[in-house]
Protein backbone atom coordinates (compact mmCIF):
# COMPACT_ATOMS: atom_id res chain seq x y z
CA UNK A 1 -2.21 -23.24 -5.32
CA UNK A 2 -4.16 -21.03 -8.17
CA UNK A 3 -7.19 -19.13 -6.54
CA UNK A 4 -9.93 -18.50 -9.06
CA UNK A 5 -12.39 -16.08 -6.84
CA UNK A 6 -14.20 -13.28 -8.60
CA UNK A 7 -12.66 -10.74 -11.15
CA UNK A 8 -12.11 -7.41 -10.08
CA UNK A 9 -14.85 -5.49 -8.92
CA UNK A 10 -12.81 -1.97 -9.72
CA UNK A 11 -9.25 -1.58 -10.27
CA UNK A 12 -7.67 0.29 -7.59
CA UNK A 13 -3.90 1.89 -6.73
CA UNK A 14 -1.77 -0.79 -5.01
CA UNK A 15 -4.65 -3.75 -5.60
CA UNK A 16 -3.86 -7.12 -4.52
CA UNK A 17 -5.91 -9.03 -6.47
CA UNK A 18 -3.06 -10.57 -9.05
CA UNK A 19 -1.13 -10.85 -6.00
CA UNK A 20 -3.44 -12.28 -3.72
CA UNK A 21 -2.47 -16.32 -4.89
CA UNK A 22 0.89 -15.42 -3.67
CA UNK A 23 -0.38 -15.18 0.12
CA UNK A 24 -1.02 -17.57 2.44
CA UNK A 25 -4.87 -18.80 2.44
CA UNK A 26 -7.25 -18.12 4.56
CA UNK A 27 -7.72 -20.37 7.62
CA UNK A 28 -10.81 -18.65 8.80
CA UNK A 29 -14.28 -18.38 7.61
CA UNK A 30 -14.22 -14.65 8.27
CA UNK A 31 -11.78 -12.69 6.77
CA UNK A 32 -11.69 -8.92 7.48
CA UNK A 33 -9.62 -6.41 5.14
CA UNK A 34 -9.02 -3.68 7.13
CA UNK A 35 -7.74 -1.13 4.55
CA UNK A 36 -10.14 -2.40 2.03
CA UNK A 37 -9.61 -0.61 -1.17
CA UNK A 38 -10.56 -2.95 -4.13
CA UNK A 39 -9.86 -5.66 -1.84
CA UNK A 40 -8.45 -8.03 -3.63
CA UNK A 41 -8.09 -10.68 -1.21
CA UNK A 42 -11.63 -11.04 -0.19
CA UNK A 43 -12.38 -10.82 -4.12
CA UNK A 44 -10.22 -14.03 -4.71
CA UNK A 45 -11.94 -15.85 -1.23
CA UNK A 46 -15.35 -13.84 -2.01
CA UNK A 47 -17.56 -17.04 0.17
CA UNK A 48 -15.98 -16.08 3.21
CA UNK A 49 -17.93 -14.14 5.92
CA UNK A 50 -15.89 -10.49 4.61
CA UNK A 51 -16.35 -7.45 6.93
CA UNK A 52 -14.22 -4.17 4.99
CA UNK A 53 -13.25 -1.51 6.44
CA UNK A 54 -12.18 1.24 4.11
CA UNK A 55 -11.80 4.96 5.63
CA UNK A 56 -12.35 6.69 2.13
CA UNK A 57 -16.43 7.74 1.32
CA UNK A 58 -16.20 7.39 -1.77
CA UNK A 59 -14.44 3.71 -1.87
CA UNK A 60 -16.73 2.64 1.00
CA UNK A 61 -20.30 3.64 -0.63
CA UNK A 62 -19.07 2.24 -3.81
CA UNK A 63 -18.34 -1.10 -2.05
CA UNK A 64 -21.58 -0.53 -0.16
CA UNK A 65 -23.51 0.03 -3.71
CA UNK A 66 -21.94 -3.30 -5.03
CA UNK A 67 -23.18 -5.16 -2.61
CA UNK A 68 -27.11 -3.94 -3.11
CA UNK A 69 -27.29 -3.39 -6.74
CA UNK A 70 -29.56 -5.54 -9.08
CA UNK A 71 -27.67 -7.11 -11.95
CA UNK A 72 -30.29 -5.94 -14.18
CA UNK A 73 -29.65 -2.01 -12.92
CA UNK A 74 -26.11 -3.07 -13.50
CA UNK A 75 -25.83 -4.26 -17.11
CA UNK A 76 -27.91 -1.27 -17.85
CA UNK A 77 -25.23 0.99 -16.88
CA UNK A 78 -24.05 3.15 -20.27
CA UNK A 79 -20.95 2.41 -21.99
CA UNK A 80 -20.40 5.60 -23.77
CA UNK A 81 -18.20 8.26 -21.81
CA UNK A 82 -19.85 11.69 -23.10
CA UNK A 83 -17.03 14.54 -23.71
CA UNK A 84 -17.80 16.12 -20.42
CA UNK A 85 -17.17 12.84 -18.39
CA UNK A 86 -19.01 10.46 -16.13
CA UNK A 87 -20.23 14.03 -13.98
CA UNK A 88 -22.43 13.94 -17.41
CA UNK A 89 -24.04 10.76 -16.95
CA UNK A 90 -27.65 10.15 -15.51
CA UNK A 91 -26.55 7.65 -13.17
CA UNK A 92 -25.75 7.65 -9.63
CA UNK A 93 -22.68 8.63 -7.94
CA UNK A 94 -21.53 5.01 -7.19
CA UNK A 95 -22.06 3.78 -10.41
CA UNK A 96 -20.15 6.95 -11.69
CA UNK A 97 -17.36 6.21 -9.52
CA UNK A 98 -17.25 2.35 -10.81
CA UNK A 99 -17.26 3.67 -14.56
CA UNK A 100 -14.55 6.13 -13.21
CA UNK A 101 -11.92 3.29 -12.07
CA UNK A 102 -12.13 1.56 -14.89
CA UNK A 103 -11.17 4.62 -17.20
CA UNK A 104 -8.16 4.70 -15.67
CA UNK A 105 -7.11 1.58 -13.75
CA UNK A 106 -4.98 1.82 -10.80
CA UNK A 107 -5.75 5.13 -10.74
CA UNK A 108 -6.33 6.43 -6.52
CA UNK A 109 -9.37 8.31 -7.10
CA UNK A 110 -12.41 7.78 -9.90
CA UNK A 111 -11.40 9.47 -13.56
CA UNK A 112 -14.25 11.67 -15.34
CA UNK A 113 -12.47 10.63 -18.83
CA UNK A 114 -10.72 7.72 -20.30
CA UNK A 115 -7.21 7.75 -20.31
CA UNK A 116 -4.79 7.39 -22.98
CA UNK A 117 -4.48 3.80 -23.12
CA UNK A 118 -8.49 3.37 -23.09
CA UNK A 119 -8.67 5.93 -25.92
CA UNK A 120 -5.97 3.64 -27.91
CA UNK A 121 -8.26 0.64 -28.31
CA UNK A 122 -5.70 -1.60 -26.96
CA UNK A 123 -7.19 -4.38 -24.67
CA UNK A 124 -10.38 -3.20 -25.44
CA UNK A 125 -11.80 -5.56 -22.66
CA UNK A 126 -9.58 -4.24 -20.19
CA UNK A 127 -11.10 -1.24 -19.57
CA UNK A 128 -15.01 0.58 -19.09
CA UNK A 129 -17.09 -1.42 -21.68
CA UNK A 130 -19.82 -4.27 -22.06
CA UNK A 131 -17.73 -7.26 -21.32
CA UNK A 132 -16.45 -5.63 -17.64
CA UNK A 133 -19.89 -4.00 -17.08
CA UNK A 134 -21.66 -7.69 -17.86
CA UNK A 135 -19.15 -9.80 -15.85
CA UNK A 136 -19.53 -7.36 -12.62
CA UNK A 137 -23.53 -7.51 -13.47
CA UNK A 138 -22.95 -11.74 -13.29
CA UNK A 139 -20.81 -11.30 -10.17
CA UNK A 140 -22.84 -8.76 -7.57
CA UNK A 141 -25.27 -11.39 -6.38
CA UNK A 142 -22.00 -13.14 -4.88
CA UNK A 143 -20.85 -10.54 -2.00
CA UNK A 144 -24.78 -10.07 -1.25
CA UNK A 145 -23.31 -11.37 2.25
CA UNK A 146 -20.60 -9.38 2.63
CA UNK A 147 -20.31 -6.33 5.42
CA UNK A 148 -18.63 -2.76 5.15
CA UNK A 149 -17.44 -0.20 7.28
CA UNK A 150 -16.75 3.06 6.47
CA UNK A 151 -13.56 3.61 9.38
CA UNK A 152 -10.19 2.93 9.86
CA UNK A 153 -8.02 -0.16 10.88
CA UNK A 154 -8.96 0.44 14.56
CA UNK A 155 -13.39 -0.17 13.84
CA UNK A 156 -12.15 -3.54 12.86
CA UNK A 157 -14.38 -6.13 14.54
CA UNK A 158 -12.93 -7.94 18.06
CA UNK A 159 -12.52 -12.28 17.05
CA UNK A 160 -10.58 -14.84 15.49
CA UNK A 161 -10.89 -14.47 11.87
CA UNK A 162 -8.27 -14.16 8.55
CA UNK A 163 -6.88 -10.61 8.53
CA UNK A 164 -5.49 -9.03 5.51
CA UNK A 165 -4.19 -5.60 5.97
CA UNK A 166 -2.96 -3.97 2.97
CA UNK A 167 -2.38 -0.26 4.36
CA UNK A 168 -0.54 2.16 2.07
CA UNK A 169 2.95 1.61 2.28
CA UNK A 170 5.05 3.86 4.06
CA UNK A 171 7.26 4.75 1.56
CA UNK A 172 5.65 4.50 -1.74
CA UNK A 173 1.66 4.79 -0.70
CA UNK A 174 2.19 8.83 -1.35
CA UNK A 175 -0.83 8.80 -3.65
CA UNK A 176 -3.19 7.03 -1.74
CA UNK A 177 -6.07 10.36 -0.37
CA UNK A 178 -6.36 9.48 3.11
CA UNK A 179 -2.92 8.38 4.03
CA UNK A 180 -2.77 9.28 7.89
CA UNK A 181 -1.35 5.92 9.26
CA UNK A 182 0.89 5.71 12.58
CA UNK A 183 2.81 2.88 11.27
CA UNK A 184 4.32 1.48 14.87
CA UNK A 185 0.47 2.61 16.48
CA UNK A 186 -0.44 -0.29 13.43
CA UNK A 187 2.12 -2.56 14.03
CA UNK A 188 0.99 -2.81 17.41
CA UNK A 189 -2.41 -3.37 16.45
CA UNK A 190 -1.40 -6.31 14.32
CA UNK A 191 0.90 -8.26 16.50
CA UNK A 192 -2.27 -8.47 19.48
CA UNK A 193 -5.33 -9.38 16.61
CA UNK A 194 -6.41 -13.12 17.51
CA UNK A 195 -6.39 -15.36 14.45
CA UNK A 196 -4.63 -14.67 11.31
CA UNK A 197 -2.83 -11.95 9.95
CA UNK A 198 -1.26 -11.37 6.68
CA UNK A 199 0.29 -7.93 6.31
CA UNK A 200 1.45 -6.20 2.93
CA UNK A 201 4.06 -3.43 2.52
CA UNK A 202 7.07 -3.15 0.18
CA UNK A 203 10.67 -4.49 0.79
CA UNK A 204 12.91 -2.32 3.35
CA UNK A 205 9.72 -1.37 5.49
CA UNK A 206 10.73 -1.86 9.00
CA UNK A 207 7.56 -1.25 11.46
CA UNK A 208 7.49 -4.73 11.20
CA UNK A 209 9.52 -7.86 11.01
CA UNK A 210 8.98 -8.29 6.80
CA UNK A 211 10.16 -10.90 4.75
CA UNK A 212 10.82 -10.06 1.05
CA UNK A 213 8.32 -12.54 -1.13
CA UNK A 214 9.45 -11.47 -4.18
CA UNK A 215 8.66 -9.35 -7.60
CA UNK A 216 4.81 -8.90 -7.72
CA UNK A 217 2.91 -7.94 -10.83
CA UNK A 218 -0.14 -5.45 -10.70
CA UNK A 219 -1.75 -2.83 -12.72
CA UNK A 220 0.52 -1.00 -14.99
CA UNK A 221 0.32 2.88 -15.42
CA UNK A 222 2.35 6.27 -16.24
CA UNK A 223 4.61 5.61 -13.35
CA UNK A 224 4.03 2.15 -12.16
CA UNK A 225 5.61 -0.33 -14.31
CA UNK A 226 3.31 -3.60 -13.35
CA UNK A 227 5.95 -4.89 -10.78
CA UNK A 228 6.58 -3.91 -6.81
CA UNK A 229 9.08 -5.50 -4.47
CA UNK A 230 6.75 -7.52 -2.26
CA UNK A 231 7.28 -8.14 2.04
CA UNK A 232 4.97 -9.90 3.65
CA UNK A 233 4.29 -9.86 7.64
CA UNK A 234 2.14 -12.81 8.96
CA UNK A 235 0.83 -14.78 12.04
CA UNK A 236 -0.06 -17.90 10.41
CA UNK A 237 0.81 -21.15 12.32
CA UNK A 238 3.15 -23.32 10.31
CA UNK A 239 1.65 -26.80 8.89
């Protein structure tokens, strides 16, 4: 069952992308990630014909700046975080906002300065330096076909395809900075999409008809421990 996919392109707040194996697979060639964030499900399935939507800016043009960026303007990125931040770097705001989420990983938003754990030296590799810069430098030329959207849930393109909505979750997606969902307007919308649908939230959600899938790890931080009571909502036929 493993999925090997592409590493994280960013690490963002409530990411799926350890997760994603747990999930069912995809069963169409398009799969659409309506709440995109670091979208860790397309990551994992990254040949797929992938259309996010994501309603933040700043997530969407980085996503959009991913997908056009040379490897070589890539790898030349800088490594060194000057005392005044990433707003002191000569680099654009995409690429600042890449160096950003991995100062701090999980974090909601980009970070101007490393955080504690960075600073440490623990898991070097783990965090903003030349082996993440050079393995996202080896891995852009792979989503080259990939679409985004800068919208919510409801610009999600009509057709079959694999649907993986990952919205924030009602109870615990309080730090997420554009958290305006109608959760039964949602529901709704997921029961009546053609295809596929996978949907995430956390156990005792009840906008729809969850089923608990267990203890999942992801990024650890100050509050987060590295584990979330899973549910899972999905559409897919049985075998």
């Amino acid at each position: 069952m493993p999925v090997i996919g592409l590493k994280p392109f960013f690490c963002y707040y409530g990411g799926k992308w350890k997760a994603a194996p747990y999930y069912p697979e995809p069963r169409y060639s398009r799969i659409i990630e309506p709440f995109a964030g670091a979208a860790g499900y397309a990551v994992r399935h990254h040949a797929a014909d992938v259309v996010l939507i994501e309603i933040d800016p700043t997530i969407a043009a980085l996503w959009k700046w991913l997908i056009t960026v040379s490897p070589v303007t890539m790898s030349k990125l800088p490594l060194d975080i000057p005392e005044d931040g990433t707003a002191a770097l000569d680099i654009c705001d995409e690429a600042k906002s890449l160096i950003g989420f991995w100062l701090n990983k999980g974090a909601s938003q980009p970070r101007k300065r490393p955080c504690a754990w960075m600073r440490s030296g623990i898991r070097p590799n783990s965090y903003w330096g030349s082996v993440i810069r050079d393995r996202i430098a080896a891995q852009v030329q792979q989503i080259r076909h990939w679409t985004v959207i800068e919208g919510d849930y409801t610009e999600s393109p009509d057709g079959v395809a694999t649907r993986f909505i990952d919205p924030p979750y009602q109870d615990a997606g309080r730090h997420y900075r554009f958290r305006t969902v109608n959760y039964k307007s949602l529901g709704e919308w997921c029961r009546i999409q053609p295809g596929q649908t996978i949907v995430c939230e956390a156990q005792g959600a009840t906008w729809l008809p969850f089923s608990p899938i267990g203890d999942m790890h992801s990024v650890r931080t100050s509050t987060r421990r590295g584990a979330t009571a899973e549910a899972m909502w999905t559409t897919q036929e049985k075998s």
